[in-house]
Protein backbone atom coordinates (compact mmCIF):
# COMPACT_ATOMS: atom_id res chain seq x y z
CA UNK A 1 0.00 0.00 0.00
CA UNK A 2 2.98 2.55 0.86
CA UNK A 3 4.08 1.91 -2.30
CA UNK A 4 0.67 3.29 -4.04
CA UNK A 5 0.29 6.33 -2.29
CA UNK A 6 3.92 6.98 -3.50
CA UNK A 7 2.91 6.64 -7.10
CA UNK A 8 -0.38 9.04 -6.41
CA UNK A 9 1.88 11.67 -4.98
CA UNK A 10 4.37 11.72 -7.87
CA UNK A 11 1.65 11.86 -10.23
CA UNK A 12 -0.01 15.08 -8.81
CA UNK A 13 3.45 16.69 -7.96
CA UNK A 14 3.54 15.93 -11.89
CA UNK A 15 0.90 16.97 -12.58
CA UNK A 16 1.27 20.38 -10.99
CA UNK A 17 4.45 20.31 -12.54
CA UNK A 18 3.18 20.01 -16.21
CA UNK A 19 0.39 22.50 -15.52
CA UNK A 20 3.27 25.38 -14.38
CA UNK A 21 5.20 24.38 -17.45
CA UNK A 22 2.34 24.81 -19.87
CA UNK A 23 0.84 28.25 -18.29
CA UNK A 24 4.63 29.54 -18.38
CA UNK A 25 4.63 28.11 -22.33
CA UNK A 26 1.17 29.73 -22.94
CA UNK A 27 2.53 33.28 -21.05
CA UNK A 28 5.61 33.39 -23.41
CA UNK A 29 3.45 32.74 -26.55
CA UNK A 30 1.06 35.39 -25.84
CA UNK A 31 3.86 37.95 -25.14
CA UNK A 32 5.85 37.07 -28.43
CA UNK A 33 2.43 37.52 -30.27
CA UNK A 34 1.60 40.48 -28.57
CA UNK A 35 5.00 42.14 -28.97
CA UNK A 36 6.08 40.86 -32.23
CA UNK A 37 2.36 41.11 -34.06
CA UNK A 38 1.95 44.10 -36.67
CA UNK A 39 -0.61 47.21 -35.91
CA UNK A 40 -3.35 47.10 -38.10
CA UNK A 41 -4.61 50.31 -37.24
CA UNK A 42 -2.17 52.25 -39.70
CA UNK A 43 -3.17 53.54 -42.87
CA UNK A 44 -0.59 52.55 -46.18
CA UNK A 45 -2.00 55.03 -48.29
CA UNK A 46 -0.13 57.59 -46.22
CA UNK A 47 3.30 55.39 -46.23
CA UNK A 48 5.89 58.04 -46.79
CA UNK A 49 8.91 57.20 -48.69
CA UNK A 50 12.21 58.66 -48.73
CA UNK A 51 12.76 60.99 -51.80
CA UNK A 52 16.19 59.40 -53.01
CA UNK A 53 14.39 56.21 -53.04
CA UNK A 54 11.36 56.76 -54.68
CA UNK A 55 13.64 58.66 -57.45
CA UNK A 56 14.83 55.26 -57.93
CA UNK A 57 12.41 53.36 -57.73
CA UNK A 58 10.55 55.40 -60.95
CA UNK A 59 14.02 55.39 -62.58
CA UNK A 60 13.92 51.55 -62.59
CA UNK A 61 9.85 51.46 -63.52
CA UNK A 62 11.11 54.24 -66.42
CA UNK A 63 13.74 51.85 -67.47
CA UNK A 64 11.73 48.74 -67.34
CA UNK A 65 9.34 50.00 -69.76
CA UNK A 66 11.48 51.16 -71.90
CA UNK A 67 13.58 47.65 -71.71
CA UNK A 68 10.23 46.12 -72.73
CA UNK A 69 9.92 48.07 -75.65
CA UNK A 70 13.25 47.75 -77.00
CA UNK A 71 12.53 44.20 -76.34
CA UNK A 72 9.53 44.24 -78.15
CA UNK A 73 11.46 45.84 -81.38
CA UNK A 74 14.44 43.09 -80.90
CA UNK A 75 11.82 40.44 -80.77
CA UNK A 76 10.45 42.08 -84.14
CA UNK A 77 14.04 42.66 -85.34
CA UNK A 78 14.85 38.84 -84.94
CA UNK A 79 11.59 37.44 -86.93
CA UNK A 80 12.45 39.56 -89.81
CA UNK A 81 16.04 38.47 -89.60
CA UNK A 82 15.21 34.65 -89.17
CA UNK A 83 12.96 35.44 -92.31
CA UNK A 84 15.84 37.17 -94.49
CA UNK A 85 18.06 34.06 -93.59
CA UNK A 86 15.34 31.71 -94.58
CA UNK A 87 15.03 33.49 -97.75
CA UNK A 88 18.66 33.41 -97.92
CA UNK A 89 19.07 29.54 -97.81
CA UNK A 90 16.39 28.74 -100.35
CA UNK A 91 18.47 31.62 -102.90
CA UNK A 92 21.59 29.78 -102.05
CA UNK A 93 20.24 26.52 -102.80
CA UNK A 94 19.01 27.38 -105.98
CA UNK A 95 22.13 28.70 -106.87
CA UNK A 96 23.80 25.90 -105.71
CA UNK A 97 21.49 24.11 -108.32
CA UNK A 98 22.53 26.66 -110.52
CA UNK A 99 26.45 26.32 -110.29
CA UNK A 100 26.35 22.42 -109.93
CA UNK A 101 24.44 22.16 -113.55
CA UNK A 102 26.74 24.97 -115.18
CA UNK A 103 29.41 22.70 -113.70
CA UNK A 104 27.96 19.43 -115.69
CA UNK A 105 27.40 21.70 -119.10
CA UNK A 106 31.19 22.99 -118.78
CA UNK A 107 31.69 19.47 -118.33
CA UNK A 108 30.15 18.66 -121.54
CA UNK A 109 31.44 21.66 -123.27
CA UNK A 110 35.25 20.39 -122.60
CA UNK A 111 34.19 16.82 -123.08
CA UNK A 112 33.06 17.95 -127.07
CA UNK A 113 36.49 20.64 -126.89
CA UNK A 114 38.62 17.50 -126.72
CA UNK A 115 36.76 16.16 -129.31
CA UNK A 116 37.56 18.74 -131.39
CA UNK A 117 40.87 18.76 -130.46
CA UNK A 118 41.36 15.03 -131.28
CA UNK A 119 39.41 15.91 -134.69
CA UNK A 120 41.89 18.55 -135.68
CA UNK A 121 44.91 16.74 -134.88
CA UNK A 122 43.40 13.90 -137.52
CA UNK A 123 42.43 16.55 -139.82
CA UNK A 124 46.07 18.36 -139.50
CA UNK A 125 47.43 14.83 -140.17
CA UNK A 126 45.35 14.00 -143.02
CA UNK A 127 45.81 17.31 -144.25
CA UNK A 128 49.68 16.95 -143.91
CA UNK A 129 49.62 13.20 -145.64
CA UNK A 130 47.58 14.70 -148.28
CA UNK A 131 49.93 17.60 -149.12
CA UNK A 132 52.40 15.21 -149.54
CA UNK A 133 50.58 13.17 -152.05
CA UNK A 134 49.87 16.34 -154.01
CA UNK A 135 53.40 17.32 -153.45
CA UNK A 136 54.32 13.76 -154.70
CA UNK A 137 51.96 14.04 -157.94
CA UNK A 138 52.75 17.24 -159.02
CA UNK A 139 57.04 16.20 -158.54
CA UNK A 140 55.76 13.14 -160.92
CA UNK A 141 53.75 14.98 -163.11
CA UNK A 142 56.69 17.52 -163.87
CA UNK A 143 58.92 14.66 -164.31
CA UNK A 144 56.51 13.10 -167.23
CA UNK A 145 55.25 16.77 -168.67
CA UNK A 146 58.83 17.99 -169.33
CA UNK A 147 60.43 15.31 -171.60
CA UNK A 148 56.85 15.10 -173.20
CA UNK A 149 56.75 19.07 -173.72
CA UNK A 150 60.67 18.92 -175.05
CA UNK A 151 59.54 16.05 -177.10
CA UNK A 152 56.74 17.55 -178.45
CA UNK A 153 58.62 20.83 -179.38
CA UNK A 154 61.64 19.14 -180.56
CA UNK A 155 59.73 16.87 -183.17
């Protein structure tokens, strides 16, 4: 039994206990909020700000507009840019075109150039061989003209 009324006695000495902790914890709470709460009882619309700062402050607002319209002409500036270089790409393609079929008709052209080249170096040959055989007929002819001519005036 001693031992019971032992236990009671430490739980209301705890109890007590607990109860002093939690008003002291509920005292402290309602001082911080009292203390560290804002007045609502002031009026904003009569907040006064320092001169210097306000300056400032309509200095940045001034500058942010005027950022956002320069942005607005950049942003303007690159669509017409990104169009000029799309228009670019499609000219330089067809000129690409362009070059890579003049390439294939110079092609051609020198292909029929050493044709003609080949042609005239026959020709020149021919033409060579052929003034030789003339050369050759006419050295013959003289040689069988003359004694017939001397003959023919001597008889």
């Amino acid at each position: 039994m001693l031992t019971r009324k032992k236990l009671i006695v430490y739980l209301k000495h705890d109890i007590t206990f607990n109860m002093k902790k939690n008003i002291i914890f509920l005292m402290v709470l309602f001082v911080n909020v009292l203390v560290f709460s804002q007045k609502t009882n002031s009026d904003t619309t009569e907040m006064c700000i320092p001169y210097s700062v306000a300056k400032k402050i309509l200095i940045d607002l001034n500058n942010y507009d005027k950022l956002q319209e320069v942005s607005k002409t950049y942003k303007e500036e690159i669509y017409q840019l990104s169009k000029k270089v799309d228009l670019l790409k499609k000219e330089n393609e067809s000129w690409e075109k362009e070059d890579n079929l003049n390439r294939e008709i110079i092609s051609e052209k020198n292909k029929a150039i050493d044709i003609y080249k080949s042609e005239n170096e026959d020709l020149k040959k021919e033409n060579k061989r052929l003034k030789t055989k003339n050369g050759l007929y006419n050295i013959i002819s003289a040689i069988i003209i003359v004694p017939l001519t001397y003959l023919a005036i001597t008889n």
